[in-house]
N, C-alpha and C. Protein backbone atom coordinates (compact mmCIF):
# COMPACT_ATOMS: atom_id res chain seq x y z
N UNK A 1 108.29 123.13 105.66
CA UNK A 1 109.07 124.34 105.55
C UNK A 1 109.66 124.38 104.13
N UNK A 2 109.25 125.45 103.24
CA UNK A 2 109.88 125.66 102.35
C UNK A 2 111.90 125.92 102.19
N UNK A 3 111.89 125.66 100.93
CA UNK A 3 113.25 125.82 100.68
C UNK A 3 114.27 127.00 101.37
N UNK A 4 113.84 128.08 101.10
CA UNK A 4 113.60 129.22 101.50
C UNK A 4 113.57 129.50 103.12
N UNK A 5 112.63 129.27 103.28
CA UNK A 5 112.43 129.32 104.59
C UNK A 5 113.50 128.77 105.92
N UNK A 6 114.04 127.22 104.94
CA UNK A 6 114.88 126.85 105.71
C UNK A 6 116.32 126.81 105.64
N UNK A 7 116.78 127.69 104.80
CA UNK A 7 117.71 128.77 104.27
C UNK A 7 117.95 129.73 105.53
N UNK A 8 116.65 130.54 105.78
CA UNK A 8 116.69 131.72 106.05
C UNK A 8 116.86 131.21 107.89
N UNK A 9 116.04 130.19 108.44
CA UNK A 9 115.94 129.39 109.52
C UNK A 9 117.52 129.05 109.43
N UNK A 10 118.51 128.16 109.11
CA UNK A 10 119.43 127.43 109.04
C UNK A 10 120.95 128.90 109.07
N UNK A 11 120.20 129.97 108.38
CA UNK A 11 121.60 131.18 108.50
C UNK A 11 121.21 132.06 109.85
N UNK A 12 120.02 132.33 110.92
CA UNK A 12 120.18 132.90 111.83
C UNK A 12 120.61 131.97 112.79
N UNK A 13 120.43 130.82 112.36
CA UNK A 13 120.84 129.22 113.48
C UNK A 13 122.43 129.72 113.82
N UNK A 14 122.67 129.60 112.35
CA UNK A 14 124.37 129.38 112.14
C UNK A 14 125.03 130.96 112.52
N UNK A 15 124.34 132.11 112.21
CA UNK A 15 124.61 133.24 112.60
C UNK A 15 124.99 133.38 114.58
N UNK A 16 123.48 132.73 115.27
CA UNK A 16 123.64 132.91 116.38
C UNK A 16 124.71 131.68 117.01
N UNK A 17 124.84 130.95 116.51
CA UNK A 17 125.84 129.58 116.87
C UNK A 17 127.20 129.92 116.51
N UNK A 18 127.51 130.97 116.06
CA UNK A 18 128.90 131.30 115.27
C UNK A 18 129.36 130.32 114.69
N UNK A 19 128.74 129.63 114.08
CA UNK A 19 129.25 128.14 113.22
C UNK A 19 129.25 129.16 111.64
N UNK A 20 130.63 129.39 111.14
CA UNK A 20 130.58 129.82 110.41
C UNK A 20 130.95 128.62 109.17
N UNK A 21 130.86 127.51 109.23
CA UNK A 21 131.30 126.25 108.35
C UNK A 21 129.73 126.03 108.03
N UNK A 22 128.65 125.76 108.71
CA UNK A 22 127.72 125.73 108.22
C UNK A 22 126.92 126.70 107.61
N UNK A 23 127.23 128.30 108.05
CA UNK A 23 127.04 129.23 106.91
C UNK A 23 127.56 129.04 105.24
N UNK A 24 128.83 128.98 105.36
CA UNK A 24 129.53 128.91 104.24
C UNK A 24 128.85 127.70 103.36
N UNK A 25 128.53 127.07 104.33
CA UNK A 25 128.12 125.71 102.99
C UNK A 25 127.02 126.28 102.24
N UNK A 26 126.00 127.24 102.82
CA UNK A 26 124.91 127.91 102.46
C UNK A 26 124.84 128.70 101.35
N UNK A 27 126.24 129.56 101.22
CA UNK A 27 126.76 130.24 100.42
C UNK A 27 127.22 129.78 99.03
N UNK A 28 127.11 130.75 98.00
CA UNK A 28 127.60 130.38 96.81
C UNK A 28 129.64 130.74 97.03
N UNK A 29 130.31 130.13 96.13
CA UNK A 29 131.84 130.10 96.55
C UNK A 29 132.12 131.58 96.25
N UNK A 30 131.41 132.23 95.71
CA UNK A 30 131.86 133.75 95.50
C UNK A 30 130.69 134.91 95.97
N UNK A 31 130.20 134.26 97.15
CA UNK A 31 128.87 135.27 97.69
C UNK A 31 129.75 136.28 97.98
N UNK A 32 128.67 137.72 97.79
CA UNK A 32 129.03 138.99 97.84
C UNK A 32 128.54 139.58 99.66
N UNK A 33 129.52 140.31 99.57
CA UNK A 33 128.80 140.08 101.16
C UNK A 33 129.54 141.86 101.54
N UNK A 34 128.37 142.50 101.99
CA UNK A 34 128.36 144.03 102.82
C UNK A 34 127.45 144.21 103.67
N UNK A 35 128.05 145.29 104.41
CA UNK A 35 127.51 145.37 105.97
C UNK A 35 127.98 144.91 106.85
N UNK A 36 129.03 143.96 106.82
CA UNK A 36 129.89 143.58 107.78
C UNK A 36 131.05 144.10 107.65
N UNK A 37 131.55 145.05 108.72
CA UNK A 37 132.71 145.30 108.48
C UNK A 37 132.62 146.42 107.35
N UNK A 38 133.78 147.35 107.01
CA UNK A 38 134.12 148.26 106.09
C UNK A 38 133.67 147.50 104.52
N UNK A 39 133.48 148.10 103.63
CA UNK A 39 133.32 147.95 102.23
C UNK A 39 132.82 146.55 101.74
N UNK A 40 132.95 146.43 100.44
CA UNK A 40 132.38 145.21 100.31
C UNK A 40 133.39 144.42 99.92
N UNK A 41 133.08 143.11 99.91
CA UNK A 41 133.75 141.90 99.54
C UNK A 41 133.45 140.40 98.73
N UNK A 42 134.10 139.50 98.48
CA UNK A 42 133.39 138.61 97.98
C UNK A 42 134.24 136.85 98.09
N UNK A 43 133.49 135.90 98.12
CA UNK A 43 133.63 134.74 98.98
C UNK A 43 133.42 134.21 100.29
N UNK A 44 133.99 132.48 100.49
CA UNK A 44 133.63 132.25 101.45
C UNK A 44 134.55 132.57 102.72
N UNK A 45 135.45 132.79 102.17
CA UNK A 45 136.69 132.88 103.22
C UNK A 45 136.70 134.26 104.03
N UNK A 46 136.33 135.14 103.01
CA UNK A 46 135.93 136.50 103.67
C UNK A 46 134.97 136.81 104.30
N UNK A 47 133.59 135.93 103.89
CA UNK A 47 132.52 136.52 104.95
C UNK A 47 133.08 135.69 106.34
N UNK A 48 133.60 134.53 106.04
CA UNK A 48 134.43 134.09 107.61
C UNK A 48 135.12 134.90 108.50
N UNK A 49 135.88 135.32 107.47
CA UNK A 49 136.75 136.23 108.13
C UNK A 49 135.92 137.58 108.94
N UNK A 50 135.24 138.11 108.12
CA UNK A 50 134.70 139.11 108.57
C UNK A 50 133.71 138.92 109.78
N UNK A 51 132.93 138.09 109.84
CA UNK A 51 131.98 137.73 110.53
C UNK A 51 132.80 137.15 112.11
N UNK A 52 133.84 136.59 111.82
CA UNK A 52 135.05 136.04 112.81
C UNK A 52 135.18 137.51 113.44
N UNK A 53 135.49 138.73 113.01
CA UNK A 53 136.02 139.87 113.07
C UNK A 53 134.90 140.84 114.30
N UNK A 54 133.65 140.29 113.12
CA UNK A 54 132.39 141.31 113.73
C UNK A 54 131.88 140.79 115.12
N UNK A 55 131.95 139.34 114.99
CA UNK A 55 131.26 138.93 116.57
C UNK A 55 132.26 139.00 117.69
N UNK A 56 133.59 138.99 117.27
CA UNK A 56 134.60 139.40 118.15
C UNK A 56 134.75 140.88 118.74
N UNK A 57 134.66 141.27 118.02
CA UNK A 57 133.99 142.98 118.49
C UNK A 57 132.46 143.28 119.11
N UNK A 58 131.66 142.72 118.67
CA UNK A 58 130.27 142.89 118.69
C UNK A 58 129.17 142.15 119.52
N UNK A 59 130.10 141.19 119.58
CA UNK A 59 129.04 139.44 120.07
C UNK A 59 127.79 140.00 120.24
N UNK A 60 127.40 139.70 119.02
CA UNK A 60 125.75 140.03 119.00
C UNK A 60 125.00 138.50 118.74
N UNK A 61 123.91 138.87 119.12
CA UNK A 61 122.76 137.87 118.61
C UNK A 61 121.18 138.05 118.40
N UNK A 62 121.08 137.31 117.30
CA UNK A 62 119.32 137.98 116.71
C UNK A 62 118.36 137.20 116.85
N UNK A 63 117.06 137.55 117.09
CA UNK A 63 116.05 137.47 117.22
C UNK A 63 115.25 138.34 116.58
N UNK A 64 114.06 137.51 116.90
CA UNK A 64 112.69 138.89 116.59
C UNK A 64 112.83 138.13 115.11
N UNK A 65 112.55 137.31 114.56
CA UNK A 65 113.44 137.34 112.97
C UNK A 65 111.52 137.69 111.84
N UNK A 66 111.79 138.44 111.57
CA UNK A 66 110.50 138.58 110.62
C UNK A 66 110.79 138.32 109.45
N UNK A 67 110.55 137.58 107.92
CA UNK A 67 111.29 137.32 107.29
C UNK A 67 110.19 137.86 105.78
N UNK A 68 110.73 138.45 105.06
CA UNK A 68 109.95 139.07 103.91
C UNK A 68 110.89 138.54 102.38
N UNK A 69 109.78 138.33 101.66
CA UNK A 69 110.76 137.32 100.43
C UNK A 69 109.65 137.86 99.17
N UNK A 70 110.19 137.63 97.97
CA UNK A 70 109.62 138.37 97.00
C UNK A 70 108.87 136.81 96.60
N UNK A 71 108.32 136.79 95.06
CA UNK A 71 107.00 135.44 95.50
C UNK A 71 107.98 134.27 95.01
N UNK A 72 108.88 134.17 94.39
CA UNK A 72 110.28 133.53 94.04
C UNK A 72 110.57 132.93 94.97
N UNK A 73 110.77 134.25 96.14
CA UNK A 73 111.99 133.49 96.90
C UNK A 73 113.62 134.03 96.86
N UNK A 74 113.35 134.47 95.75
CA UNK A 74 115.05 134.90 95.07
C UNK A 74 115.61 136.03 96.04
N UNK A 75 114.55 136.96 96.37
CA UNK A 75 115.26 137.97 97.39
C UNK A 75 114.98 138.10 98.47
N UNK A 76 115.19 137.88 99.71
CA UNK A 76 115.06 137.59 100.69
C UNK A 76 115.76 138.86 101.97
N UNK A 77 114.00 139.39 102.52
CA UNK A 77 114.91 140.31 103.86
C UNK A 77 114.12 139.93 105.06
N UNK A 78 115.44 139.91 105.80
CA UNK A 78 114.76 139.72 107.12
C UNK A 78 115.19 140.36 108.13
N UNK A 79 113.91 140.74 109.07
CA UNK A 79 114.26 142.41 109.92
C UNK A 79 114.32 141.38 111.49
N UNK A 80 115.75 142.15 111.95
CA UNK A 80 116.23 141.15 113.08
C UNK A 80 116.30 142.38 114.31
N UNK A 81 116.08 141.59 115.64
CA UNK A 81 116.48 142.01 116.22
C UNK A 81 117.84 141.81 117.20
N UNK A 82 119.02 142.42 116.47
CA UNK A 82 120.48 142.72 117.48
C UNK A 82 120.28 143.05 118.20
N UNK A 83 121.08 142.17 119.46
CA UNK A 83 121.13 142.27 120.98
C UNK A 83 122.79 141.97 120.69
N UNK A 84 123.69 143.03 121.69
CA UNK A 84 124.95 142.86 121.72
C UNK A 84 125.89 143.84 122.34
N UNK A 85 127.08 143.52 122.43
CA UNK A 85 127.81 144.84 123.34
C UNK A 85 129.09 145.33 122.52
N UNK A 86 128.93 146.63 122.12
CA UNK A 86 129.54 147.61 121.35
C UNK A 86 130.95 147.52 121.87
N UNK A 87 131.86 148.04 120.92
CA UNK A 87 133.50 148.14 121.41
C UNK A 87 133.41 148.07 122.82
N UNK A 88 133.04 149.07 123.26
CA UNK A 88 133.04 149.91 124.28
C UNK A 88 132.71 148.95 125.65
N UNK A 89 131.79 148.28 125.44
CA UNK A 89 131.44 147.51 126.43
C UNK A 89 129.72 147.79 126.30
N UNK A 90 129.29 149.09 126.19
CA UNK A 90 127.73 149.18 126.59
C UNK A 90 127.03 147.99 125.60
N UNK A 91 125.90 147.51 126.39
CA UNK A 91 124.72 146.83 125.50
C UNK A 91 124.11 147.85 125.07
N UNK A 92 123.08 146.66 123.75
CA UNK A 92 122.50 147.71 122.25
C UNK A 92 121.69 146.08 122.40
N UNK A 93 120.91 146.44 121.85
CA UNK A 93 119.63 146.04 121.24
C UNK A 93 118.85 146.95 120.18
N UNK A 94 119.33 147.17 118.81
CA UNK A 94 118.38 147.10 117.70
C UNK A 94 118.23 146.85 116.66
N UNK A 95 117.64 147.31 115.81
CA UNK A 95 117.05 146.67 114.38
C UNK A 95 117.79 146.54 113.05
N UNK A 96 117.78 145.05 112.87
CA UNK A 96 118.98 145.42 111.50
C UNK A 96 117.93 144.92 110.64
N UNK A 97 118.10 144.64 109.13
CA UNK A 97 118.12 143.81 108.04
C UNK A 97 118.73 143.46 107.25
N UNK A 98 118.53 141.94 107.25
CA UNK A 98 119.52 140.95 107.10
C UNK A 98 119.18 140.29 105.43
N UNK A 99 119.58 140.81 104.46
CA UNK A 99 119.29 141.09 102.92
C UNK A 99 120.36 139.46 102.58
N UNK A 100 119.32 138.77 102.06
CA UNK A 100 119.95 137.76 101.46
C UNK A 100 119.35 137.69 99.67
N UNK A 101 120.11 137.34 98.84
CA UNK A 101 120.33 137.43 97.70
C UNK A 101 120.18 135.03 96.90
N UNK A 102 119.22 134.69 96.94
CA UNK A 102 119.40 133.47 96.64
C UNK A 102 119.29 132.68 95.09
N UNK A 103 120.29 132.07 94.54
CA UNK A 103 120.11 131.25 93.52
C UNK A 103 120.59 129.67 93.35
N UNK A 104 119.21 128.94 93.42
CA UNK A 104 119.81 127.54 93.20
C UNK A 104 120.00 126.48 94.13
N UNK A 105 119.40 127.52 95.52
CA UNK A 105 119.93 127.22 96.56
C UNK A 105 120.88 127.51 97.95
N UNK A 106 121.47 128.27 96.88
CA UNK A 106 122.74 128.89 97.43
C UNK A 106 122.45 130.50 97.26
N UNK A 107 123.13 131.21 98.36
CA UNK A 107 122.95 132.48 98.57
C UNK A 107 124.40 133.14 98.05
N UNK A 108 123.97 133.91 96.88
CA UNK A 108 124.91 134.70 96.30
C UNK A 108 125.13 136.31 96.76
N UNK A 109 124.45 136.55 97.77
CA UNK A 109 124.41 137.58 98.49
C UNK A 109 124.09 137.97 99.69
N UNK A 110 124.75 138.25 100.72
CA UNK A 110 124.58 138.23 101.94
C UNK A 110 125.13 140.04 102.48
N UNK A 111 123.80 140.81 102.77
CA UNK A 111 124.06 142.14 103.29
C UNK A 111 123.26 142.67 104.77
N UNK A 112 123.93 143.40 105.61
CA UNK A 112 123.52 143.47 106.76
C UNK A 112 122.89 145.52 106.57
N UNK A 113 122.01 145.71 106.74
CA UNK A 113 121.48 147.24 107.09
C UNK A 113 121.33 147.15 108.16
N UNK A 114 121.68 148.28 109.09
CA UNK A 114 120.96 148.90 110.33
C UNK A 114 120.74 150.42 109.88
N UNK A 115 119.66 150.71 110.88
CA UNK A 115 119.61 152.19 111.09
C UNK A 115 120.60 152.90 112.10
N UNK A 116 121.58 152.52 112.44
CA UNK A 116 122.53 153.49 113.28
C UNK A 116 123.76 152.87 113.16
């Protein structure tokens, strides 16, 4: 398994495990991070926070993980499938992408797209 690969393996691990200590180690100390939550932000303490925020509202979890990377490596998307239950209570199941940004090792960018 490439570098990369086990990057991308090791953040839906830690995503679906809510182990947000082993995300962060993943992270660069000032990763940029949108799509979670309102506006953007930057560090490790905040994507904690936020991500603390989002699965507490959201408790989602992904699968389906298809993973698309430029020939580098450096940019990294991967189209997930969210399974989870909205404020509200109803379940949802669909499609996000999960935009990672990597240098060095470390991911200096971490962004979530959905279509809805």
């Amino acid at each position: 398994m490439s570098d990369t690969e086990s990057i991308n393996h090791a953040v839906i691990e830690a995503l679906n495990a809510r182990d947000f200590a082993a995300l962060a180690a993943k992270v660069d100390e000032d990763v940029s991070i949108s799509g979670i939550g309102e506006g953007m932000d930057n560090g490790r303490d905040a994507l904690r926070d936020r991500l603390a925020r989002h699965f507490e509202a959201f408790d989602e979890s992904y699968g389906d993980a298809l993973v698309m990377s430029d020939a580098l490596g450096h940019n990294v998307a991967i189209r997930l499938t969210a399974s989870g239950k909205s404020a509200g209570g109803a379940s949802y199941s669909k499609e996000k992408i999960l935009l990672l940004e990597l240098e060095e090792g470390f991911i200096t960018r971490i962004a979530f797209f959905s279509g809805s």
